[in-house]
Protein backbone atom coordinates (compact mmCIF):
# COMPACT_ATOMS: atom_id res chain seq x y z
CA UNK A 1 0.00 0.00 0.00
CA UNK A 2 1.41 3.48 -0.06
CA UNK A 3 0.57 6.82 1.39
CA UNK A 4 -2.56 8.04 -1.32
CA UNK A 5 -4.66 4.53 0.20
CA UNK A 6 -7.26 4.40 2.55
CA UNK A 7 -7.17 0.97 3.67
CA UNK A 8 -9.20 -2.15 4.15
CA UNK A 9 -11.94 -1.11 6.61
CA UNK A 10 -12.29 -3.56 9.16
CA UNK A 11 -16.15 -4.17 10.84
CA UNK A 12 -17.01 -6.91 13.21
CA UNK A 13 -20.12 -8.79 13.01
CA UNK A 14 -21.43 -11.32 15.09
CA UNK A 15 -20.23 -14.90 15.58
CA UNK A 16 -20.34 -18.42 12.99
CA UNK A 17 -19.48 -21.45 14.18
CA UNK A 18 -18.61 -20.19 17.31
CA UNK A 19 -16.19 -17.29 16.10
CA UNK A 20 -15.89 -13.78 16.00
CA UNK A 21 -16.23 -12.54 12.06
CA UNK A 22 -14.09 -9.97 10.96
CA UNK A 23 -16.54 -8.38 8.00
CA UNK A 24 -15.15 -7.15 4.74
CA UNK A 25 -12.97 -6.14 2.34
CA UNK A 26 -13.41 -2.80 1.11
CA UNK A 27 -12.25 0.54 -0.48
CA UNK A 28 -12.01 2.47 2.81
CA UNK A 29 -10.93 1.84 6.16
CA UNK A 30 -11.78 3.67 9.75
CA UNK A 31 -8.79 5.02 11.89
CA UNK A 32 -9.92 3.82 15.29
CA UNK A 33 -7.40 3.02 17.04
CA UNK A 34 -7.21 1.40 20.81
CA UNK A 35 -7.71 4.01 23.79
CA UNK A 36 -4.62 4.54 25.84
CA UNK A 37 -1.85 6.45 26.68
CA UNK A 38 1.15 6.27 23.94
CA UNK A 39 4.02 7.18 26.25
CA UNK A 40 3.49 4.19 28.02
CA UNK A 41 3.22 1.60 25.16
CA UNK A 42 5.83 -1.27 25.25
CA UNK A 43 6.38 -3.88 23.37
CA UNK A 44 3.67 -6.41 22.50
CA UNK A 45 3.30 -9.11 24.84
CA UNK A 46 5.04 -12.49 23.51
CA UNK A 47 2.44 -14.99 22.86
CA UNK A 48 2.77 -18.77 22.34
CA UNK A 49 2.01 -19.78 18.81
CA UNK A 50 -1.71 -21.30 18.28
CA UNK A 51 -1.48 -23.11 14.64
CA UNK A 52 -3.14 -26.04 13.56
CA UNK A 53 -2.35 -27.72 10.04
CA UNK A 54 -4.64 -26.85 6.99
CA UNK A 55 -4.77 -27.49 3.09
CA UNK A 56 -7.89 -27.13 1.10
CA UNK A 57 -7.72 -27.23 -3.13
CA UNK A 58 -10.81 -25.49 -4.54
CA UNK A 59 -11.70 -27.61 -7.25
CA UNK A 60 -14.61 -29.80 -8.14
CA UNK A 61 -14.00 -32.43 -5.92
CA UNK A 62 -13.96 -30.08 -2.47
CA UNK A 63 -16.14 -31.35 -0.06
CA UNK A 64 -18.89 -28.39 0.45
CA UNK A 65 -19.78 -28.66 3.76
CA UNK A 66 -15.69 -28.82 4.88
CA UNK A 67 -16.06 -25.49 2.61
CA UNK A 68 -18.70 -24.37 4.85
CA UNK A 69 -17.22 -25.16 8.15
CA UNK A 70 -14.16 -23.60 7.40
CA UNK A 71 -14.83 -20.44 5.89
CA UNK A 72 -17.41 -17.76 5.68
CA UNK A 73 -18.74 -15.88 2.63
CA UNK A 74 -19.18 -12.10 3.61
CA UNK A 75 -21.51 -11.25 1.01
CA UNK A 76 -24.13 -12.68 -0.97
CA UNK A 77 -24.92 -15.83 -1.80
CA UNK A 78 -24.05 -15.45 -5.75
CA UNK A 79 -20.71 -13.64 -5.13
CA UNK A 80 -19.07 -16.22 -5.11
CA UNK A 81 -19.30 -19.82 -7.41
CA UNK A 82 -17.05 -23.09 -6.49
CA UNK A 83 -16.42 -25.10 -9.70
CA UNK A 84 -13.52 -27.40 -11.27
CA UNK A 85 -11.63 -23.75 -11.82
CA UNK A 86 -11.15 -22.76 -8.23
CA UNK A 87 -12.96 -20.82 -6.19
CA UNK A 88 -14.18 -17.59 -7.95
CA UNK A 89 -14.57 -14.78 -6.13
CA UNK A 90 -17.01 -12.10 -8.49
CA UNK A 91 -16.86 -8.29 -8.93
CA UNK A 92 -20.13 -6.95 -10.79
CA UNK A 93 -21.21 -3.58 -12.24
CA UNK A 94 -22.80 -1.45 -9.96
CA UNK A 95 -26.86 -0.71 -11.19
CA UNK A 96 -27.52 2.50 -13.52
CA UNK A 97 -25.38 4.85 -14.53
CA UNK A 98 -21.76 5.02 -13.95
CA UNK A 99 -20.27 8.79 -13.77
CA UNK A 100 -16.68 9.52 -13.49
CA UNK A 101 -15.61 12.54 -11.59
CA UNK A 102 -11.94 13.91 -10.22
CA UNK A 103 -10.45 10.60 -10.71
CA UNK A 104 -13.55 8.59 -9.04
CA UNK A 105 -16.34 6.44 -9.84
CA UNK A 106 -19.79 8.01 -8.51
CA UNK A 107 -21.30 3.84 -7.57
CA UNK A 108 -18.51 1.22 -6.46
CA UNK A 109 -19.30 -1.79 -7.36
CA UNK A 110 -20.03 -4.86 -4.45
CA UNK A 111 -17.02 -7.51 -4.41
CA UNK A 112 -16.85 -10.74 -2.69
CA UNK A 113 -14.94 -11.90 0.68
CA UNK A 114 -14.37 -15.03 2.51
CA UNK A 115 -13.11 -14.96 6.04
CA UNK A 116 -11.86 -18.46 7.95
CA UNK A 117 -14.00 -19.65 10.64
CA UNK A 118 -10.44 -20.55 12.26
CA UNK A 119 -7.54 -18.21 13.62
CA UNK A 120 -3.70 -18.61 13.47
CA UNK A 121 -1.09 -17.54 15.38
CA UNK A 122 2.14 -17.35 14.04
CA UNK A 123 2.74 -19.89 10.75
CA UNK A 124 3.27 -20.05 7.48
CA UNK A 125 -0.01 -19.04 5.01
CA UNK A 126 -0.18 -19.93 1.37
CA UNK A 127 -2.42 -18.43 -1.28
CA UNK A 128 -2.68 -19.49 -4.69
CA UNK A 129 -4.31 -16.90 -6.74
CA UNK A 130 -5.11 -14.62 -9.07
CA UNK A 131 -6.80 -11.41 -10.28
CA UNK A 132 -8.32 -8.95 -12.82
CA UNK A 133 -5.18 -6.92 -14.28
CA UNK A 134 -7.74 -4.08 -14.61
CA UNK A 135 -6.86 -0.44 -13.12
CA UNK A 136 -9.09 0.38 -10.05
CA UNK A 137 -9.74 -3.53 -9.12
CA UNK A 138 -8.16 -4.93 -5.90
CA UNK A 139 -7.83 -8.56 -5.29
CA UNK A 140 -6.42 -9.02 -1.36
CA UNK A 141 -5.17 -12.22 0.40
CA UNK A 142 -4.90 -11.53 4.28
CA UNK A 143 -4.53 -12.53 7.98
CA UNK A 144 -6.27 -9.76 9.94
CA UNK A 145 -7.19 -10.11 13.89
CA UNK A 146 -9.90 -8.47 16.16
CA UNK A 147 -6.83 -5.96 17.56
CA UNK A 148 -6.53 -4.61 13.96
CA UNK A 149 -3.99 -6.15 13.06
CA UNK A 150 -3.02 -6.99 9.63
CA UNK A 151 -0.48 -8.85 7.52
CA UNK A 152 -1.31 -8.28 3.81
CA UNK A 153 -0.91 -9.65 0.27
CA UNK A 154 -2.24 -7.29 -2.26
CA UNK A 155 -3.06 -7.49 -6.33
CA UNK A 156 -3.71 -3.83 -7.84
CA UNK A 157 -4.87 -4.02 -10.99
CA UNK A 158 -3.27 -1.07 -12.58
CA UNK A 159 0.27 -2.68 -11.27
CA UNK A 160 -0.12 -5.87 -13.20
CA UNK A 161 3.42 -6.54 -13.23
CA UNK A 162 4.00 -5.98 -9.77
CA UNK A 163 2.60 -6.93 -6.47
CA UNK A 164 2.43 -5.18 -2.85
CA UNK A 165 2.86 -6.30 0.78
CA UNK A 166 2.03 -4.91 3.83
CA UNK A 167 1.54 -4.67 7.49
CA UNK A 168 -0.39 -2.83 10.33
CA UNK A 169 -0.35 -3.08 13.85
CA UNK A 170 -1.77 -0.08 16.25
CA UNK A 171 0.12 0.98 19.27
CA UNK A 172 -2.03 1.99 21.95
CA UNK A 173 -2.87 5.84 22.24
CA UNK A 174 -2.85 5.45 18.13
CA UNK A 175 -5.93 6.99 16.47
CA UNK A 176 -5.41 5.74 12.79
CA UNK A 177 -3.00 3.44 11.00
CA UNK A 178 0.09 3.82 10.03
CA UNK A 179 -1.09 3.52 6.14
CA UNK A 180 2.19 3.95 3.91
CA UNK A 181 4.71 3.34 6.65
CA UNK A 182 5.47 -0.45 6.48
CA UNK A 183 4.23 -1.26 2.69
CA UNK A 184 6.06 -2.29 -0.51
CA UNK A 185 5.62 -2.96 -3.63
CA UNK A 186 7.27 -5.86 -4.87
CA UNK A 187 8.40 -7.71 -8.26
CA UNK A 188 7.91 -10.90 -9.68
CA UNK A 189 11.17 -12.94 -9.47
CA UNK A 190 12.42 -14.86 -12.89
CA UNK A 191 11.03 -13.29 -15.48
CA UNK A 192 7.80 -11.26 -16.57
CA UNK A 193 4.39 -12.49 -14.88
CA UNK A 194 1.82 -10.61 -14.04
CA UNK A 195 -1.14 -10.56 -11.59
CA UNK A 196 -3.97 -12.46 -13.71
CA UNK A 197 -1.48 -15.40 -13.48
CA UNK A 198 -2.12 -17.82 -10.71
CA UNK A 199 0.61 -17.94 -8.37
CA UNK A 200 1.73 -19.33 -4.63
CA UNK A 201 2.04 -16.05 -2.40
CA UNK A 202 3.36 -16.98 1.28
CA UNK A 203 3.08 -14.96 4.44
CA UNK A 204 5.61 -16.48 6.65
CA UNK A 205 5.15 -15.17 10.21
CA UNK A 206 6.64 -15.92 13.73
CA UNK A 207 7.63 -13.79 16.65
CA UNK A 208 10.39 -12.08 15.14
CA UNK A 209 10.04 -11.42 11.15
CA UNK A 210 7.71 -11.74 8.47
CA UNK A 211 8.76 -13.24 5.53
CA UNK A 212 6.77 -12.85 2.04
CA UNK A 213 7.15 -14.94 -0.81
CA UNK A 214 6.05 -15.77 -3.98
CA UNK A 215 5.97 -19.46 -5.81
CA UNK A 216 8.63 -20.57 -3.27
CA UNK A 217 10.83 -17.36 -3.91
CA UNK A 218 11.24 -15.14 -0.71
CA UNK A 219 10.88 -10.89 -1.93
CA UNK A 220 10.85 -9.93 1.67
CA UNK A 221 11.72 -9.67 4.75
CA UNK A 222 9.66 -7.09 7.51
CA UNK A 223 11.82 -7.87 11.26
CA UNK A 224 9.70 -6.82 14.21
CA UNK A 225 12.27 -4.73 15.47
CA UNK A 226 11.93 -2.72 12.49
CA UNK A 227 8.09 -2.02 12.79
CA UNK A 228 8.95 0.29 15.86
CA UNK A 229 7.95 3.57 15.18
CA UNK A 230 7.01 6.92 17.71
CA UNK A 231 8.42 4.77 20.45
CA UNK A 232 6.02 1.76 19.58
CA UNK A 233 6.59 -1.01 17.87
CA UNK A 234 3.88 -2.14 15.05
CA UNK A 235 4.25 -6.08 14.86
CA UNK A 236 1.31 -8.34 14.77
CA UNK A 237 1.14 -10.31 17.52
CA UNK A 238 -2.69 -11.73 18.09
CA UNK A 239 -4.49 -14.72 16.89
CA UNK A 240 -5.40 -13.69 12.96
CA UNK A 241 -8.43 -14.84 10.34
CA UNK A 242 -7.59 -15.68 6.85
CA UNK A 243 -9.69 -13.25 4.54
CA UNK A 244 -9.58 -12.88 0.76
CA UNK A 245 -11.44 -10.93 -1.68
CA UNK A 246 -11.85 -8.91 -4.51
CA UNK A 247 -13.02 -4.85 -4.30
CA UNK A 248 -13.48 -1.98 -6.40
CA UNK A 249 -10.75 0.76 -5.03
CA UNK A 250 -12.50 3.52 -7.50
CA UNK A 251 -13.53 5.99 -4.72
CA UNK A 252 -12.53 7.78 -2.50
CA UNK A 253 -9.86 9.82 -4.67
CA UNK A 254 -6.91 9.10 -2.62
CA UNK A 255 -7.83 5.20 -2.73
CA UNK A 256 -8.83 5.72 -6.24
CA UNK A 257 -5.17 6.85 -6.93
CA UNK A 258 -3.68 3.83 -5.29
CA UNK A 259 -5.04 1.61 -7.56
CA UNK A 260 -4.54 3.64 -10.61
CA UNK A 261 -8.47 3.80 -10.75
CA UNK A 262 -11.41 4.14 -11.33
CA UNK A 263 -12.42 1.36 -13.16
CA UNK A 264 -13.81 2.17 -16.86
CA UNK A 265 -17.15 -0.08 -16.78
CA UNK A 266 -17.25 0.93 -20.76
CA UNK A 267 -14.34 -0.92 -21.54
CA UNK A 268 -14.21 -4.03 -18.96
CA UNK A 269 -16.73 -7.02 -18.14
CA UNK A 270 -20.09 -5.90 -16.22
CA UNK A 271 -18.93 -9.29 -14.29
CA UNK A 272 -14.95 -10.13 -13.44
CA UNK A 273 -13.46 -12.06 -10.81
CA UNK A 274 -10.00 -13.65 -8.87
CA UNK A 275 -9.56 -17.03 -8.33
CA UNK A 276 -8.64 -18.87 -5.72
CA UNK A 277 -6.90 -22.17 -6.56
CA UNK A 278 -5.82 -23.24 -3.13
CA UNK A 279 -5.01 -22.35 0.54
CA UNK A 280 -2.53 -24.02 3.07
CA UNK A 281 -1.94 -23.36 6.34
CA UNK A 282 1.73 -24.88 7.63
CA UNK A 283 2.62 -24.70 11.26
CA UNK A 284 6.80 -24.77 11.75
CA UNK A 285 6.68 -22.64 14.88
């Protein structure tokens, strides 16, 4: 992400399966932070890790009710379709006319999230994925916790060449995120591939550094000492969903800019989506 984004707004709903949802995907995000005082933050509290093994290939032979147990669609019932592709996840024109206005879309259209009905706490996460190389679409692959935090993978559309990681963590006494200050933008290793290509994006993450890779190649390395900023450091530390979606980032202007947006409904599908080909969950901590 960098500094023109709003983020992902977080919302919490009610429980499934016995679990507290974390809601949606979207173009904007609040800046609550956590009441406190700042100049007594320390460092987060060491936890012990909390991971439990998990692999599940979308495909035409996954077991629907496993699907159903383990995750949780955040929108409607047709935004999403499991077939022998993957798992698509759909983006569709809003309704009625579509004006453009100061680098913005006037309607934005409703995407499509999933959000695990299970938690992890330190491990390593693989996506296999991919999305729309179309300006102003978003296609995200996260772990995100009830305490905000948030360790992200991130597909802009109008960067189909590239791909961006990122990570947020509020201090307490904070009253919005620290948007731009831990994000990068990062290239595919070995050659040109793009973002509509399905590939194996990693979030490696234990007590001390997060590592991200793609198709077994690591691009990154984020060391919690390094997410200490204003006297605070920034590193997730609390038990985190897996959520993925798809969103249109074509308002507000600053998020709109992010993405290279808005999208231009005159020249793309009414209907377009990502696809997710498989998700693993690998516990070496």
């Amino acid at each position: 992400m960098v500094s023109t984004r709003a983020a992902v707004c977080v919302i919490l709903a009610g429980y499934l399966h016995g679990f507290v949802q974390a809601v949606t995907l979207s173009g904007t995000r609040s800046g609550s932070g956590i009441p406190g005082n700042s100049a007594a933050v320390m460092a987060p509290r060491a936890r012990p890790s909390h991971c439990d093994p998990f692999h599940m290939a979308f495909d035409s032979s996954t077991n629907y009710p496993d699907f159903e147990r383990d995750f949780s669609p955040l929108d409607g019932p047709h935004s999403y379709q499991l077939g022998s592709g993957g798992l698509s996840l759909f983006l569709d024109k809003p309704d009625g006319r579509i004006t453009t206005k100061d680098g913005t879309n006037n309607k934005v259209a409703e995407g499509s999230t999933l959000n695990s009905t299970f938690t992890v706490l330190y491990g390593k996460v693989t996506y296999t994925f991919s999305g729309p190389a179309v300006p102003g679409v978003v296609t995200a692959a996260i772990l995100i916790a009830l305490e905000s935090d948030e360790i992200d993978i991130e597909l802009v559309g109008g960067r189909p060449t590239q791909w961006q990681t990122n990570t947020f963590a509020p201090a307490l006494g904070e009253n919005k995120p620290l948007y731009s200050t831990f994000s990068s933008l990062e290239d595919y290793p070995h050659g040109h591939k793009t973002v509509a290509e399905s590939h194996a994006y990693t979030i490696d993450w234990n007590p001390e550094r997060i590592v991200w890779s793609v198709d077994g190649s690591e691009v990154r390395t984020l060391r919690a000492d390094d997410t200490r900023k204003n006297g605070s450091l920034h590193y997730p530390s609390h038990p985190a969903r897996l959520q993925f979606g798809i969103w249109d980032a074509s308002a507000p202007a600053g998020t709109s800019e992010w993405a290279r947006g808005p999208i231009d409904w005159e020249k793309y599908p009414e209907r377009m989506s990502a696809v997710f080909e498989s998700i693993e969950v690998e516990c070496p901590y």
